[in-house]
C-alpha atoms as a PDB file:
ATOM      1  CA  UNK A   1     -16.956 -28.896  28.268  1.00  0.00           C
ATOM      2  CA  UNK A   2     -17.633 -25.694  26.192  1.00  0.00           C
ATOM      3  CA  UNK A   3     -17.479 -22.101  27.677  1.00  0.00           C
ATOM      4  CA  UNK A   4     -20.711 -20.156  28.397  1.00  0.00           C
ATOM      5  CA  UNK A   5     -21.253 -17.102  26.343  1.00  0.00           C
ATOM      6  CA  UNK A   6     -22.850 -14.808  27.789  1.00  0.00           C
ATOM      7  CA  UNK A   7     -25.451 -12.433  25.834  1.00  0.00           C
ATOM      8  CA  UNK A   8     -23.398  -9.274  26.343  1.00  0.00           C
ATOM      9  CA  UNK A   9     -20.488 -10.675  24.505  1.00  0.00           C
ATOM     10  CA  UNK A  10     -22.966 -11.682  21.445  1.00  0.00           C
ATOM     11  CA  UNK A  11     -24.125  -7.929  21.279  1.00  0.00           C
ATOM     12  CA  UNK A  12     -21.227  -6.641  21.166  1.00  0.00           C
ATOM     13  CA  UNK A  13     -19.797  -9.155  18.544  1.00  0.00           C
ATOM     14  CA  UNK A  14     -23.112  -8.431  15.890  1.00  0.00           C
ATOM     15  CA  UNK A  15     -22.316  -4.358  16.638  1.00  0.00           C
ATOM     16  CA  UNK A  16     -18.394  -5.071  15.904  1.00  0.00           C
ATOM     17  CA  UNK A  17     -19.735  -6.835  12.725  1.00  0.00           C
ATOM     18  CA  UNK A  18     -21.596  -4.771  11.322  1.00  0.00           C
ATOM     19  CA  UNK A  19     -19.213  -2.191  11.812  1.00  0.00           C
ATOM     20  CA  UNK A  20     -16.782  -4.310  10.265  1.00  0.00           C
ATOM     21  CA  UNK A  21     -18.251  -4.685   6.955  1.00  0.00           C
ATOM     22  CA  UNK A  22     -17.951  -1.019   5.851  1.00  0.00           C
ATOM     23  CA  UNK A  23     -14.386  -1.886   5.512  1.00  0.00           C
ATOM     24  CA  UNK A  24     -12.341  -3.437   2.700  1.00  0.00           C
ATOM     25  CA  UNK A  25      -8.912  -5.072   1.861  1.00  0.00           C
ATOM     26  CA  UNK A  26      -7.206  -3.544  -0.939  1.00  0.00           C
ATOM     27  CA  UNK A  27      -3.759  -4.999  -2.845  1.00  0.00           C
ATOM     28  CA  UNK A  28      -2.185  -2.688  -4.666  1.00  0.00           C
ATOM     29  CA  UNK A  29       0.615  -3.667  -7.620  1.00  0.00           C
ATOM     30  CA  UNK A  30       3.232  -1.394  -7.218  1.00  0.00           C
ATOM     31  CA  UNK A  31       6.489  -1.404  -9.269  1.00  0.00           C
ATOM     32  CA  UNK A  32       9.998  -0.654  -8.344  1.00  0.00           C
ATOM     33  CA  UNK A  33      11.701   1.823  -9.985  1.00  0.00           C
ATOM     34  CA  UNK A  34      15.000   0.428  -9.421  1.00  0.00           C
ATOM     35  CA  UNK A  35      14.639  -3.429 -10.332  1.00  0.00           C
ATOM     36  CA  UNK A  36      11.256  -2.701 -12.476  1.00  0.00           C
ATOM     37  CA  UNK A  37       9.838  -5.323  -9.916  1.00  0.00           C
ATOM     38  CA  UNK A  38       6.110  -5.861  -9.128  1.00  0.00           C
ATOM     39  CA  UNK A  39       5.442  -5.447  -4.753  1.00  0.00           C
ATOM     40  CA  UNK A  40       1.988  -5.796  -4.073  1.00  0.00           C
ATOM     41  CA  UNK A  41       0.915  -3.176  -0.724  1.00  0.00           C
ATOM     42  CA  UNK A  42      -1.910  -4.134   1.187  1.00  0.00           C
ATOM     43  CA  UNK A  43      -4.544  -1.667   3.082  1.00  0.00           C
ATOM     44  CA  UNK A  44      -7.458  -2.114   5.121  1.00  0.00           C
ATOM     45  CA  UNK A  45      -9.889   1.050   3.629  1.00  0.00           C
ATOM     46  CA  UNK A  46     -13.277   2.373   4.856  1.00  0.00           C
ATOM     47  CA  UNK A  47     -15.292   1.644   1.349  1.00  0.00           C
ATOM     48  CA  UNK A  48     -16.089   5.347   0.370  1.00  0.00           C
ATOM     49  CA  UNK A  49     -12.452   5.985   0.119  1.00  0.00           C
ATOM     50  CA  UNK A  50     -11.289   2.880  -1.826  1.00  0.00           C
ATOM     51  CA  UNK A  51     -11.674   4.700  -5.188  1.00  0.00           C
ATOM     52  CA  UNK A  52      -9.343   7.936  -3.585  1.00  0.00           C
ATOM     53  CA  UNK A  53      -6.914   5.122  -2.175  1.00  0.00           C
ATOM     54  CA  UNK A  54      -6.519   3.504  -5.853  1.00  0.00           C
ATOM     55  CA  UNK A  55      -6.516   6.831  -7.425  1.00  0.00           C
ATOM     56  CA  UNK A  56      -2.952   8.073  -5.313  1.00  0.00           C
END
């Protein structure tokens, strides 16, 4: 038998969510200077700043 949610839980959730989609994942190529090999670095960004993140 399923769990009960209760209503507080679902508020909460929909706030979280919403809050949750001013943020982005970004993957960044990065190369090595000593082997000349690609890494790829991954941040979770607010979206205002993803332009400042790409631009460092």
């Amino acid at each position: 038998m399923a769990k009960a949610v209760s209503k507080n839980s679902k508020i909460k959730d929909s706030k979280a969510a919403a809050d949750a989609k001013n943020w982005t994942k970004v993957i960044r190529a990065v190369r090595s200077p000593k082997s000349g090999a690609y890494t790829f670095k991954e941040a979770i960004v607010h979206k205002d700043k993803v332009k400042d993140y790409l631009a460092n």
